[in-house]
PDB file of N, CA and C in Angstrom:
ATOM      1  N   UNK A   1      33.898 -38.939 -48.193  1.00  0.00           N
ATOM      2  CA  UNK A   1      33.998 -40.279 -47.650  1.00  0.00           C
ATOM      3  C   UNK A   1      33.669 -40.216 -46.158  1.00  0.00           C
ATOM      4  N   UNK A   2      32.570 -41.222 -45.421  1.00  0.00           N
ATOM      5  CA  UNK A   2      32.575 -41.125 -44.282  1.00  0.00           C
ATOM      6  C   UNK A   2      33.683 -41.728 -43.542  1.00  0.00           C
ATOM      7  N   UNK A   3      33.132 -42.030 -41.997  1.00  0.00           N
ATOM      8  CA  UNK A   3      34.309 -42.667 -41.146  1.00  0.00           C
ATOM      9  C   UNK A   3      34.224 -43.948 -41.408  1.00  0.00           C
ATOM     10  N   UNK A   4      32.981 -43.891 -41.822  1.00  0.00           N
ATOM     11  CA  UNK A   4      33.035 -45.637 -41.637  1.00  0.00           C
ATOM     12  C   UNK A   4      33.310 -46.321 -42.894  1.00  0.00           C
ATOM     13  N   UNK A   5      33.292 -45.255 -43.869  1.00  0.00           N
ATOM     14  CA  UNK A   5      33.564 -46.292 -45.253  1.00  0.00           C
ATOM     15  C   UNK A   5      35.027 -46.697 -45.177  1.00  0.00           C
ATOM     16  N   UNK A   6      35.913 -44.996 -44.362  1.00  0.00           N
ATOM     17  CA  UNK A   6      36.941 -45.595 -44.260  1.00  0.00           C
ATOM     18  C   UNK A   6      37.234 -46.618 -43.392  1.00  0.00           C
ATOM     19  N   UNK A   7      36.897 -46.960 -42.167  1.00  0.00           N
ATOM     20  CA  UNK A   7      37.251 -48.417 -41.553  1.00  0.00           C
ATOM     21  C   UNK A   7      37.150 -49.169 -42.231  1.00  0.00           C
ATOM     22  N   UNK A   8      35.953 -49.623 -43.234  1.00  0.00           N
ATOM     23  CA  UNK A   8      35.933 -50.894 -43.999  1.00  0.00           C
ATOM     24  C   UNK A   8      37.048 -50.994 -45.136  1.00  0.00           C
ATOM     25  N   UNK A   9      37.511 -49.539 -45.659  1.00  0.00           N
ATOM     26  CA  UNK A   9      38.023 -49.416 -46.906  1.00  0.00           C
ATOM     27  C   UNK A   9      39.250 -49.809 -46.194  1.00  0.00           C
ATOM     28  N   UNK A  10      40.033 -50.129 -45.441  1.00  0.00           N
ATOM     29  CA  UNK A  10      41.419 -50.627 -44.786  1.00  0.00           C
ATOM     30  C   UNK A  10      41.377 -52.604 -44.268  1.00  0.00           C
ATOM     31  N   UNK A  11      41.898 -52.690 -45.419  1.00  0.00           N
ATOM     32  CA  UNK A  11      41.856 -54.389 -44.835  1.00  0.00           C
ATOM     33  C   UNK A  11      42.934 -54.587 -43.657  1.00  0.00           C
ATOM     34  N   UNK A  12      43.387 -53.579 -43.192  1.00  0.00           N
ATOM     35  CA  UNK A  12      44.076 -54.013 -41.839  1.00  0.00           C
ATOM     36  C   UNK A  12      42.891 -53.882 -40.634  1.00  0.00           C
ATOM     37  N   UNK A  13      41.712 -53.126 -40.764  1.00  0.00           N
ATOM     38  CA  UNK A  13      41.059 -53.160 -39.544  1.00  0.00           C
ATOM     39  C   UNK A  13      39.693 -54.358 -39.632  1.00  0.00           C
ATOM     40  N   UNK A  14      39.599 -55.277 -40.978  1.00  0.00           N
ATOM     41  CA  UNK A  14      38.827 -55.767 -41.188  1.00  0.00           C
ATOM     42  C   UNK A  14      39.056 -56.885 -41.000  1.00  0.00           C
ATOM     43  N   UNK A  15      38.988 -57.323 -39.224  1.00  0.00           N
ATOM     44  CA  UNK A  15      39.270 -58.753 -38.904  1.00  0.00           C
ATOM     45  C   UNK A  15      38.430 -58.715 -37.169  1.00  0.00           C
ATOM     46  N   UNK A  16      37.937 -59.791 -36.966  1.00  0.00           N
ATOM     47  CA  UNK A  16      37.392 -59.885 -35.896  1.00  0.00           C
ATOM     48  C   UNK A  16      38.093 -60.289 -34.868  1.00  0.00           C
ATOM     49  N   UNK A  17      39.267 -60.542 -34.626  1.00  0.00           N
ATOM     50  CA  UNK A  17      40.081 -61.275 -33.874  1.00  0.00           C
ATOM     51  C   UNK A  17      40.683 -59.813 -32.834  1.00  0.00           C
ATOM     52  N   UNK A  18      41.422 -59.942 -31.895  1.00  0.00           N
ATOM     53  CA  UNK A  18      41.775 -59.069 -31.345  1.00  0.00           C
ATOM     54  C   UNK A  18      43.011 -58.656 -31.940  1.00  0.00           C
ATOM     55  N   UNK A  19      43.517 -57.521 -31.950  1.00  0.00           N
ATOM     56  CA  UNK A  19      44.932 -57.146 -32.438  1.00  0.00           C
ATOM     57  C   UNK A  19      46.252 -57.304 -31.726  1.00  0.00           C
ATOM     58  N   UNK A  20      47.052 -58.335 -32.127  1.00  0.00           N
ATOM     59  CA  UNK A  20      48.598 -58.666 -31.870  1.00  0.00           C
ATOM     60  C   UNK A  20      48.730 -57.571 -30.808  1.00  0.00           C
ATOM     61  N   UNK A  21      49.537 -58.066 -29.269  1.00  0.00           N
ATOM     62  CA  UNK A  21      50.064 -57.007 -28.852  1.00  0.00           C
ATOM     63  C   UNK A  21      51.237 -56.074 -29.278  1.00  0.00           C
ATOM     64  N   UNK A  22      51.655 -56.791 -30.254  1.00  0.00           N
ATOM     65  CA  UNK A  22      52.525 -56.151 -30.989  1.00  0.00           C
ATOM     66  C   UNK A  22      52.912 -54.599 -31.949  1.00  0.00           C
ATOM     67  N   UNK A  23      50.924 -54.638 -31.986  1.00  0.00           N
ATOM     68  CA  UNK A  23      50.698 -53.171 -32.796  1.00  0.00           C
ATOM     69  C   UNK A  23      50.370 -52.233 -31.907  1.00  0.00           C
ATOM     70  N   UNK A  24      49.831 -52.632 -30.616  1.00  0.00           N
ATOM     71  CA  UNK A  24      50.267 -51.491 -29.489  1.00  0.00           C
ATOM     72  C   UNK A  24      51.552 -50.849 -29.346  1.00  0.00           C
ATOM     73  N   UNK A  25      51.495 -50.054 -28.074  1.00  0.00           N
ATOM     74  CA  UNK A  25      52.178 -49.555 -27.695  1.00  0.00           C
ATOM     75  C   UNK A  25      52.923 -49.997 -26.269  1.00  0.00           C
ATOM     76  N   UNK A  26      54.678 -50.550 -27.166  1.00  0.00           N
ATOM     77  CA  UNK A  26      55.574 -51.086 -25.953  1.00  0.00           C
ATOM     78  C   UNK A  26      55.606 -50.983 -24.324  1.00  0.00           C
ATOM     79  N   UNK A  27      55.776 -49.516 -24.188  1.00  0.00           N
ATOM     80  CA  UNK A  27      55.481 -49.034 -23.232  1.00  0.00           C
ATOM     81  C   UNK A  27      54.443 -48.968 -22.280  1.00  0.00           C
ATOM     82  N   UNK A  28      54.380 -49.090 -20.867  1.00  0.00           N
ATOM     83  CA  UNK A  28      53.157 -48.585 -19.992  1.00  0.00           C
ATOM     84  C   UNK A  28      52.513 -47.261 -20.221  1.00  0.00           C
ATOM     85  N   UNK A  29      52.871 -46.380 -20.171  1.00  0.00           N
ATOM     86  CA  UNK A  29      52.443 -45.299 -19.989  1.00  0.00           C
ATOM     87  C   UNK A  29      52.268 -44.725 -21.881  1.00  0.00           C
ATOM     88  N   UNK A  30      51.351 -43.848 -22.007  1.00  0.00           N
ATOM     89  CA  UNK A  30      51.203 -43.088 -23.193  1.00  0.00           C
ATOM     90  C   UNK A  30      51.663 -41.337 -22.396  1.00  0.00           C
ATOM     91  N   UNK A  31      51.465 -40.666 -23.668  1.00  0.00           N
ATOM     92  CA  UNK A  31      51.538 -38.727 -22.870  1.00  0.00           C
ATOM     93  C   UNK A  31      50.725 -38.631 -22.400  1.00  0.00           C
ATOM     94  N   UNK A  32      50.761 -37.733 -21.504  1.00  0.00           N
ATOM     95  CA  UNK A  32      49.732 -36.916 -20.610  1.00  0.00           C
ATOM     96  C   UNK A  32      48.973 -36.333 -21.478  1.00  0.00           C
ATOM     97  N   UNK A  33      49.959 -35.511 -22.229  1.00  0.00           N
ATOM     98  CA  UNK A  33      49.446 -34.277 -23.107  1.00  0.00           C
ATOM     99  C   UNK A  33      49.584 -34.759 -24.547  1.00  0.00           C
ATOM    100  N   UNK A  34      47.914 -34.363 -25.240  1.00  0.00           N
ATOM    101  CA  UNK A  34      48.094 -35.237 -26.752  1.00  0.00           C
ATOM    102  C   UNK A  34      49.435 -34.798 -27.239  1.00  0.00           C
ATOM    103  N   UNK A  35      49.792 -35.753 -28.285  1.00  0.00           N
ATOM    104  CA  UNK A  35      50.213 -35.500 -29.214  1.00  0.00           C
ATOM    105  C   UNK A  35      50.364 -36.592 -30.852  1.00  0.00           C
ATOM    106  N   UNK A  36      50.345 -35.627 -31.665  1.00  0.00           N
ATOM    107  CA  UNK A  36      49.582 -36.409 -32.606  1.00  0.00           C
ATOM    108  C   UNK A  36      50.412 -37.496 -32.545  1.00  0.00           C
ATOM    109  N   UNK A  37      49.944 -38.713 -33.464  1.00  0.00           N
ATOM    110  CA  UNK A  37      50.861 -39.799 -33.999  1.00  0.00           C
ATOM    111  C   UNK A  37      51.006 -40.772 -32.482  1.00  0.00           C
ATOM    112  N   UNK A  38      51.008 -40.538 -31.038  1.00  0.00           N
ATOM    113  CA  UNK A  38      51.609 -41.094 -29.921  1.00  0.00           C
ATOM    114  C   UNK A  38      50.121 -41.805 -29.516  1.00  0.00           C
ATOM    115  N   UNK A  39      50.075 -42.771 -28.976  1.00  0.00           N
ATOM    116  CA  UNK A  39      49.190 -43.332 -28.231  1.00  0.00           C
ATOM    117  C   UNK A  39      48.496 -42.770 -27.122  1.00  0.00           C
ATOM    118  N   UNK A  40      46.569 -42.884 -27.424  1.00  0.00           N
ATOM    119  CA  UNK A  40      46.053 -41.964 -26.673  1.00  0.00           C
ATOM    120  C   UNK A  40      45.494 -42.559 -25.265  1.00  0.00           C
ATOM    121  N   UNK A  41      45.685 -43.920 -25.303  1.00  0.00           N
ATOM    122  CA  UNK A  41      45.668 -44.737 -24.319  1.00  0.00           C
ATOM    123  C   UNK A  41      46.943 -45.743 -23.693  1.00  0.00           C
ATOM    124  N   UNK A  42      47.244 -46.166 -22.532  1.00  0.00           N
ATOM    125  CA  UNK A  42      48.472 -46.895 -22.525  1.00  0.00           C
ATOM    126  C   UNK A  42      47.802 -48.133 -22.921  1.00  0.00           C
ATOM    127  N   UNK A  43      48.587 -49.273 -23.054  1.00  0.00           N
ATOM    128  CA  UNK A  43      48.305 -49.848 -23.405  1.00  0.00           C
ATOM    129  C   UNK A  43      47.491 -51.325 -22.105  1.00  0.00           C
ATOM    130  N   UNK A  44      47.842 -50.881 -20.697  1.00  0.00           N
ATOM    131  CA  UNK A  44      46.315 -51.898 -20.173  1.00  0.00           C
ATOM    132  C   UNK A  44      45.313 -51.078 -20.383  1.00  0.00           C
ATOM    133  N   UNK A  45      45.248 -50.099 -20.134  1.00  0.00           N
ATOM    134  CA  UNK A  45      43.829 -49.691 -20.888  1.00  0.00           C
ATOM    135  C   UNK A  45      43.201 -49.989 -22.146  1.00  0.00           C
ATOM    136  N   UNK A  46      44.094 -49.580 -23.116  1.00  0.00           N
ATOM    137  CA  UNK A  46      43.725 -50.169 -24.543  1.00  0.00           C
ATOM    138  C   UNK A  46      42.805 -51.421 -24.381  1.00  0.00           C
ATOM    139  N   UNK A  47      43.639 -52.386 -23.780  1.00  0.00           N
ATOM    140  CA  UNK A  47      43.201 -53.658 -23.913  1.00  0.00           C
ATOM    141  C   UNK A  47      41.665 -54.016 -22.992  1.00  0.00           C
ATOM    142  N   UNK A  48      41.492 -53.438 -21.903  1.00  0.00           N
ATOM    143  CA  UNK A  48      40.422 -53.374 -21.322  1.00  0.00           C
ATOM    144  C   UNK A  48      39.186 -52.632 -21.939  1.00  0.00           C
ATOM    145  N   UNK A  49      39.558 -51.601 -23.032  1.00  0.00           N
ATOM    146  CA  UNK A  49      38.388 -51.038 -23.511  1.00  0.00           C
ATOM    147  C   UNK A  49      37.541 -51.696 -25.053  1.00  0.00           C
ATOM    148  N   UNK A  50      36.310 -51.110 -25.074  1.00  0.00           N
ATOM    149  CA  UNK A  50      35.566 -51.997 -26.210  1.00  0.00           C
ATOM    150  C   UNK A  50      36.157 -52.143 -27.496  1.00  0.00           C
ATOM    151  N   UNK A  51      35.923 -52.956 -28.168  1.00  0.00           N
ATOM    152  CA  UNK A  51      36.118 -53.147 -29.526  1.00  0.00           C
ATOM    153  C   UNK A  51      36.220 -51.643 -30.147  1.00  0.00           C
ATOM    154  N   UNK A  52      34.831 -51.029 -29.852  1.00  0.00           N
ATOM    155  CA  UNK A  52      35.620 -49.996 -31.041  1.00  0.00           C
ATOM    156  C   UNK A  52      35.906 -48.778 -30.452  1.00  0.00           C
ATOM    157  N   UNK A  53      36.209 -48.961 -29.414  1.00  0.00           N
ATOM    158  CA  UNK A  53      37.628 -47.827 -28.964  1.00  0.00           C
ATOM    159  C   UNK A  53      38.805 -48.401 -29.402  1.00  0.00           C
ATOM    160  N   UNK A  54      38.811 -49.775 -29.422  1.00  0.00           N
ATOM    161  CA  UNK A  54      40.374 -49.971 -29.625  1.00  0.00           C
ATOM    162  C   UNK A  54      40.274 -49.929 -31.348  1.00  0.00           C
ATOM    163  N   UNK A  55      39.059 -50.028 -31.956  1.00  0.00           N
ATOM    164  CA  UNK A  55      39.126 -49.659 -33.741  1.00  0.00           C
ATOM    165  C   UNK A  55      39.784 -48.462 -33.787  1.00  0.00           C
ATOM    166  N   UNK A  56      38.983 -47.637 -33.461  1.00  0.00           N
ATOM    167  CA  UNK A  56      39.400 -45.816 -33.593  1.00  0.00           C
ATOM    168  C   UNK A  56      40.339 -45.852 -32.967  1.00  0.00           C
ATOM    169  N   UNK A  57      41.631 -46.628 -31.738  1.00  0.00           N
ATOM    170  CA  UNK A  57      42.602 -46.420 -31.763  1.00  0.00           C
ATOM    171  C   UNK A  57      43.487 -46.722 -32.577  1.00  0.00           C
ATOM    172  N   UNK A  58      43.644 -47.977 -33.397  1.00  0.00           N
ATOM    173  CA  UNK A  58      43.862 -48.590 -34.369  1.00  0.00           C
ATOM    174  C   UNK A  58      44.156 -47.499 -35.869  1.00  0.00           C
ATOM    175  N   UNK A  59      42.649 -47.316 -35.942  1.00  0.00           N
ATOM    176  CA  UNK A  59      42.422 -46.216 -37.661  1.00  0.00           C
ATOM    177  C   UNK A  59      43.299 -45.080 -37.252  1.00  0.00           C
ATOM    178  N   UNK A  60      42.780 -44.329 -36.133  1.00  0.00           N
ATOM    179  CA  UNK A  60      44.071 -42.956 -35.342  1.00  0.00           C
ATOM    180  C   UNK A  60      45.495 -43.565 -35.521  1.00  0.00           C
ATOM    181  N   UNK A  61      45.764 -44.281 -35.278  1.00  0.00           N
ATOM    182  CA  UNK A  61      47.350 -44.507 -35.346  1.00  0.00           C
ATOM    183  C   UNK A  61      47.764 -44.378 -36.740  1.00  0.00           C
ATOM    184  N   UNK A  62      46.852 -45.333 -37.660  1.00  0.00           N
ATOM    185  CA  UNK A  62      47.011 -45.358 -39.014  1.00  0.00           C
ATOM    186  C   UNK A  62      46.924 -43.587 -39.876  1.00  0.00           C
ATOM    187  N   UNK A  63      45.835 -43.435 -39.024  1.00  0.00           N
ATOM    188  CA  UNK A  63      45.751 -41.805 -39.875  1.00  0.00           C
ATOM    189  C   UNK A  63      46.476 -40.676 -39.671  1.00  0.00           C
ATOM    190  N   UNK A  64      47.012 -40.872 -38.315  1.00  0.00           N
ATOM    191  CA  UNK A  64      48.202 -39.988 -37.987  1.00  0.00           C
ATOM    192  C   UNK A  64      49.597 -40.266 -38.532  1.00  0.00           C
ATOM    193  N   UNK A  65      49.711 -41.244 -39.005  1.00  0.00           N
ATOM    194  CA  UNK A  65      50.695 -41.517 -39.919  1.00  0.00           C
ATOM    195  C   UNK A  65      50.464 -40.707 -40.895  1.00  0.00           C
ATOM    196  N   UNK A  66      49.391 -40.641 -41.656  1.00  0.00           N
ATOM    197  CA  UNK A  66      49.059 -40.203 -43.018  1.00  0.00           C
ATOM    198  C   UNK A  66      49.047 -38.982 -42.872  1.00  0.00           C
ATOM    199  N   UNK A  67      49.017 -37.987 -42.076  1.00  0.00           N
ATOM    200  CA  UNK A  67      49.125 -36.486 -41.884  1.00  0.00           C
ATOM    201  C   UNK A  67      47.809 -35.972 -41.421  1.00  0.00           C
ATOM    202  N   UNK A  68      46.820 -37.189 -41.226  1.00  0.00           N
ATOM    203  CA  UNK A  68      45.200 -36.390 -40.659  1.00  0.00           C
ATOM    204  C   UNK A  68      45.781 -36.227 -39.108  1.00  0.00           C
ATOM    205  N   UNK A  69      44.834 -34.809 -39.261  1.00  0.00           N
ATOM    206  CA  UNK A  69      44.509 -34.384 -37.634  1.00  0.00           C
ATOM    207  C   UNK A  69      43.224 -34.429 -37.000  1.00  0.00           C
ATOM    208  N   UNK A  70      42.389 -33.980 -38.364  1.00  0.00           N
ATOM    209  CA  UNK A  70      41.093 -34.224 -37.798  1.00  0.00           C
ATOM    210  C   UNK A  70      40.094 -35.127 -38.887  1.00  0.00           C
ATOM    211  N   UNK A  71      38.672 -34.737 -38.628  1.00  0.00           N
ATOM    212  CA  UNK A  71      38.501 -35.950 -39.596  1.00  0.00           C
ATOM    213  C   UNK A  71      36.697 -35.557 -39.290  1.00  0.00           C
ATOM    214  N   UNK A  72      35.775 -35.816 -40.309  1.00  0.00           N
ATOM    215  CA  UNK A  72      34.431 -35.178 -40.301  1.00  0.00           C
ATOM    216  C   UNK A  72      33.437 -36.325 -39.722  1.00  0.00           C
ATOM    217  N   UNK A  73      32.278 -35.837 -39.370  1.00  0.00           N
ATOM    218  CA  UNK A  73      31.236 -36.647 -38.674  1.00  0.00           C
ATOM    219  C   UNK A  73      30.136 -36.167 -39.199  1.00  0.00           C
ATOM    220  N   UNK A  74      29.134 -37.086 -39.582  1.00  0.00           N
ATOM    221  CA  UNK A  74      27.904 -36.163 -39.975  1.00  0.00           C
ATOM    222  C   UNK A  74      26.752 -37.354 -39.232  1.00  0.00           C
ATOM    223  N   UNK A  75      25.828 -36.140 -38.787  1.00  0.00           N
ATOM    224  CA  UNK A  75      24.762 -36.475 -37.879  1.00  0.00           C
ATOM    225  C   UNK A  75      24.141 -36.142 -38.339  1.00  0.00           C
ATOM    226  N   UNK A  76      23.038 -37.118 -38.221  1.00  0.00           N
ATOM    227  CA  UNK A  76      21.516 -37.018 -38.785  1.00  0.00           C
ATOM    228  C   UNK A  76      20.727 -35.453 -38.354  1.00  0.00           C
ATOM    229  N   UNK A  77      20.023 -35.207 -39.601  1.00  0.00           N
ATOM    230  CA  UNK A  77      19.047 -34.008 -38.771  1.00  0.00           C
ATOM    231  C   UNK A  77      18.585 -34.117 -37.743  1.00  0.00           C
ATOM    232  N   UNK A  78      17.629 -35.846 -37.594  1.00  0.00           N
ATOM    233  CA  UNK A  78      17.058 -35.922 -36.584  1.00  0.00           C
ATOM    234  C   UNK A  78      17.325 -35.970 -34.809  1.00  0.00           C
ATOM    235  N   UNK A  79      19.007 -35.820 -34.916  1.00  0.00           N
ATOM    236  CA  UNK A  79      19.549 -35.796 -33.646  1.00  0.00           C
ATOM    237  C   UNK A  79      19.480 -34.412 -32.826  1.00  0.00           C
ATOM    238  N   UNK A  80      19.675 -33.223 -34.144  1.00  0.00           N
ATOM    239  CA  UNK A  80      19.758 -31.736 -33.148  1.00  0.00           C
ATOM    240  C   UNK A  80      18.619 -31.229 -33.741  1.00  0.00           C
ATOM    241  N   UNK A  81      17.247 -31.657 -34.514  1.00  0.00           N
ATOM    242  CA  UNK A  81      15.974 -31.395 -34.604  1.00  0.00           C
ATOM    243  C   UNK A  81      16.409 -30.411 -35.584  1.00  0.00           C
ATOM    244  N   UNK A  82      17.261 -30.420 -36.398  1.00  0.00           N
ATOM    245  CA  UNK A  82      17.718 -29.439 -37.592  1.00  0.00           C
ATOM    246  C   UNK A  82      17.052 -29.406 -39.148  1.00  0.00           C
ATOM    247  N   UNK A  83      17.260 -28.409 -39.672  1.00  0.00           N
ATOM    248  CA  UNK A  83      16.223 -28.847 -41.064  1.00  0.00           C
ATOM    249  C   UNK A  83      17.288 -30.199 -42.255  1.00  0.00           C
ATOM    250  N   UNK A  84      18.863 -30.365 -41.776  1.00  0.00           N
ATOM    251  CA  UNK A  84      19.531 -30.816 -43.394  1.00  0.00           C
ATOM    252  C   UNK A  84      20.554 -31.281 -41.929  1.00  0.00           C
ATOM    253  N   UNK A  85      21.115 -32.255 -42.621  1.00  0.00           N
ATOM    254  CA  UNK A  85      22.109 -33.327 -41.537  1.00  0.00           C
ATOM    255  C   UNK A  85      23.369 -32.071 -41.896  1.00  0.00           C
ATOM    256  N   UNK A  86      23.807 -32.345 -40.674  1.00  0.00           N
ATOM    257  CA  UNK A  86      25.003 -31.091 -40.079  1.00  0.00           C
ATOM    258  C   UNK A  86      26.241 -32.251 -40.080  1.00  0.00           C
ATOM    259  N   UNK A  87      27.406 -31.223 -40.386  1.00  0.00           N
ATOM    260  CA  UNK A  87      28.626 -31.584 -40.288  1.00  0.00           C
ATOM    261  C   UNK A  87      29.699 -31.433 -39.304  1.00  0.00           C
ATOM    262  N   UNK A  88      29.706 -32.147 -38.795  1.00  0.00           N
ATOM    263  CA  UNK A  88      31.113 -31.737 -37.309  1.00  0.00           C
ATOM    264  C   UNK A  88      32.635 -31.857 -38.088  1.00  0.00           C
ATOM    265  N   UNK A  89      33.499 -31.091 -37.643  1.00  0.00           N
ATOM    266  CA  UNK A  89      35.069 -30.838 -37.716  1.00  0.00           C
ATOM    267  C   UNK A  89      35.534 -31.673 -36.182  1.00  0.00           C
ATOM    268  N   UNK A  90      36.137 -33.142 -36.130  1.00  0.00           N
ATOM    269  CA  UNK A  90      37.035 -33.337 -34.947  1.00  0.00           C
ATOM    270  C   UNK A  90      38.067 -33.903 -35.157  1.00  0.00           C
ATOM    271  N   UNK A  91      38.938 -32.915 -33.687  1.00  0.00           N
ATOM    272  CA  UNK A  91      39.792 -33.571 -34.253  1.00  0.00           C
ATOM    273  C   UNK A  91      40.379 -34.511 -33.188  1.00  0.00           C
ATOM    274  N   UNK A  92      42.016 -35.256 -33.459  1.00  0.00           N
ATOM    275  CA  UNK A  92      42.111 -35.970 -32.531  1.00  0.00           C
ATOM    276  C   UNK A  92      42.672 -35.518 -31.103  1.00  0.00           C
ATOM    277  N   UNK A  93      42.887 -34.461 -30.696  1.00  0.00           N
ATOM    278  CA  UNK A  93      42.947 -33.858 -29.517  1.00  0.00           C
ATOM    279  C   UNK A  93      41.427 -33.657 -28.750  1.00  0.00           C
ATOM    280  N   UNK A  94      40.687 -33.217 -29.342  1.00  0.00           N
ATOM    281  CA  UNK A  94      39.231 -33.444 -28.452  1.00  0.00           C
ATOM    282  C   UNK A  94      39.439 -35.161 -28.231  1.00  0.00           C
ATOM    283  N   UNK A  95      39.432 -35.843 -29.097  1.00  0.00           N
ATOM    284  CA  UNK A  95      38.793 -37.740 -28.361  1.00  0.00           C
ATOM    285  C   UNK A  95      40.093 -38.022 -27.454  1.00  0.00           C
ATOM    286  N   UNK A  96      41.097 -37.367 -27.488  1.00  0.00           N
ATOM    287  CA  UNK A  96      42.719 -37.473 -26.530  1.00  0.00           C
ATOM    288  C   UNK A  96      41.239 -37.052 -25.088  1.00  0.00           C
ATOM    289  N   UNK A  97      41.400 -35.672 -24.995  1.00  0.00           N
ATOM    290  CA  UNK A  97      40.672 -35.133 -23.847  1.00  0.00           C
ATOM    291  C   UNK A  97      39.072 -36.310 -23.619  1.00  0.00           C
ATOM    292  N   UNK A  98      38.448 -36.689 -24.718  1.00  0.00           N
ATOM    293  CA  UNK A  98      37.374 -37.366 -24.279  1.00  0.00           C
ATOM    294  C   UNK A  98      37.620 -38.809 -24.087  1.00  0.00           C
ATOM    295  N   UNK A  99      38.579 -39.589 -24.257  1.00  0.00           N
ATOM    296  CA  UNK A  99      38.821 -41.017 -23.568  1.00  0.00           C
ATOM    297  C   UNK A  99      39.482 -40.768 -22.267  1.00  0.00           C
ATOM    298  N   UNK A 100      40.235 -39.706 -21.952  1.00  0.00           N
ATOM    299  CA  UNK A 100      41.030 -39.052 -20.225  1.00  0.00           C
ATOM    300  C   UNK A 100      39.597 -38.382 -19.741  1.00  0.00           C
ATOM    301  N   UNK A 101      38.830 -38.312 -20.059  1.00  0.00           N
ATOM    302  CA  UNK A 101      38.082 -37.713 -19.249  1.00  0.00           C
ATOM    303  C   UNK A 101      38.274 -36.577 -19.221  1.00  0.00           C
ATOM    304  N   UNK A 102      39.065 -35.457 -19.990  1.00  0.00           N
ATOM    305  CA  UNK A 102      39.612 -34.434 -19.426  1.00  0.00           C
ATOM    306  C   UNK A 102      38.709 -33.052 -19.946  1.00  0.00           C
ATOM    307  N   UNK A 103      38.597 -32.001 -19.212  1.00  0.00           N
ATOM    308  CA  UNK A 103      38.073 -30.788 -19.441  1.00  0.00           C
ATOM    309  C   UNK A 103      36.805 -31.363 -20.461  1.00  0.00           C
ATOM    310  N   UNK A 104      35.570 -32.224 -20.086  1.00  0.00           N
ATOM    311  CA  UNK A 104      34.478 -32.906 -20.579  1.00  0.00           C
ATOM    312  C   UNK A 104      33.361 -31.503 -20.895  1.00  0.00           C
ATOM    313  N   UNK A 105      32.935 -31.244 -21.932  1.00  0.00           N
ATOM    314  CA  UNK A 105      31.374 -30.127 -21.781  1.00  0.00           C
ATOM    315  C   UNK A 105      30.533 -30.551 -22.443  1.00  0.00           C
ATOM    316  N   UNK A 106      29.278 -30.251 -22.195  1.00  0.00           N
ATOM    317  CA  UNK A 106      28.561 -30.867 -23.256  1.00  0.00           C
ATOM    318  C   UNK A 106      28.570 -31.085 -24.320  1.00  0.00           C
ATOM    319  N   UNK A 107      28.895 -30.465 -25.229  1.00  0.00           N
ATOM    320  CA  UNK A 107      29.306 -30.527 -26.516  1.00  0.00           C
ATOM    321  C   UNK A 107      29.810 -31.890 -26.591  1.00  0.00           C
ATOM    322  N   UNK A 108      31.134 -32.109 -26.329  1.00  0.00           N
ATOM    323  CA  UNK A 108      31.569 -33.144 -26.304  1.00  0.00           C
ATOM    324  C   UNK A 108      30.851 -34.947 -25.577  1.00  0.00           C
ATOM    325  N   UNK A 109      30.330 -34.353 -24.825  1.00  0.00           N
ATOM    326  CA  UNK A 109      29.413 -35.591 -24.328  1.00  0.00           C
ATOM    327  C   UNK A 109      28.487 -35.935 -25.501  1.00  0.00           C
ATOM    328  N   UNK A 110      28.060 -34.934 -26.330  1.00  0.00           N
ATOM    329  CA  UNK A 110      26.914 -35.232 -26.995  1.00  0.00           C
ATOM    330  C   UNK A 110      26.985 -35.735 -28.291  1.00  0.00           C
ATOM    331  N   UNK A 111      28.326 -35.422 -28.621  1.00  0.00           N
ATOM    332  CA  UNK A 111      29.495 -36.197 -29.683  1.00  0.00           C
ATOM    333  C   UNK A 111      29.813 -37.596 -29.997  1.00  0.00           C
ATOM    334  N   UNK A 112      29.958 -37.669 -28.674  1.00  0.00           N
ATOM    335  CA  UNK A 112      30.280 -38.971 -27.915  1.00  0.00           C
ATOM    336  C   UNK A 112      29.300 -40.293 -28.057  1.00  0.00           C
ATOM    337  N   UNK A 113      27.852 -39.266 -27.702  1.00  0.00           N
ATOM    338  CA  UNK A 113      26.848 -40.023 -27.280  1.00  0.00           C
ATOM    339  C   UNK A 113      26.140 -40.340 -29.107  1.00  0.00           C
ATOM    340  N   UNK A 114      26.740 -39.683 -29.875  1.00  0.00           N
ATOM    341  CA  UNK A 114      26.366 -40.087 -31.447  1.00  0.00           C
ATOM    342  C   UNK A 114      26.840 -41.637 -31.685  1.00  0.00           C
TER     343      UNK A 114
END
């Protein structure tokens, strides 16, 4: 199953409207340091960032409930000039470090930039 079948396959993320502040997070501040299940943004940020950062914050909350840590990506051949579309392993501690900005390498930029 991809990522995206799962977004659609959840009728909680299948609404165009913005999400209740209610399903955020109470608090100002989130951790410094990931940790699963906790909010990877506080919540004025949340609200200032695009639609689908705040999706994938949304599905992350939901899936860290469910016991996922990480979760697969598949990129076209034609992105790393490869012979057969490649599979990435991420998990949610890399996108913790890549929405903070934190310890950024290419790799991860180029993840990103999929």
């Amino acid at each position: 199953m991809m990522l995206t079948d799962f977004f659609y396959s959840l009728s909680c993320l299948n609404y165009s409207l913005p999400a209740p502040p209610s399903i955020w997070g109470l608090g100002e501040d989130c951790p410094v340091n990931f940790e699963n299940g906790k909010f990877m943004l506080p919540l004025g940020e949340l609200v200032e960032e695009p639609w689908p950062v705040r999706r994938f914050h949304l599905w992350y909350m939901h899936a860290s409930k469910l016991g996922m840590k990480e979760f697969i990506v598949r990129a076209p051949k034609e992105y790393f000039h490869l012979e057969e579309d490649c599979d990435f392993i991420i998990d949610f501690h890399d996108m913790h470090r890549l929405l903070h900005c934190i310890d950024l390498d290419v790799a991860q930029v180029t993840l990103f930039a999929l």
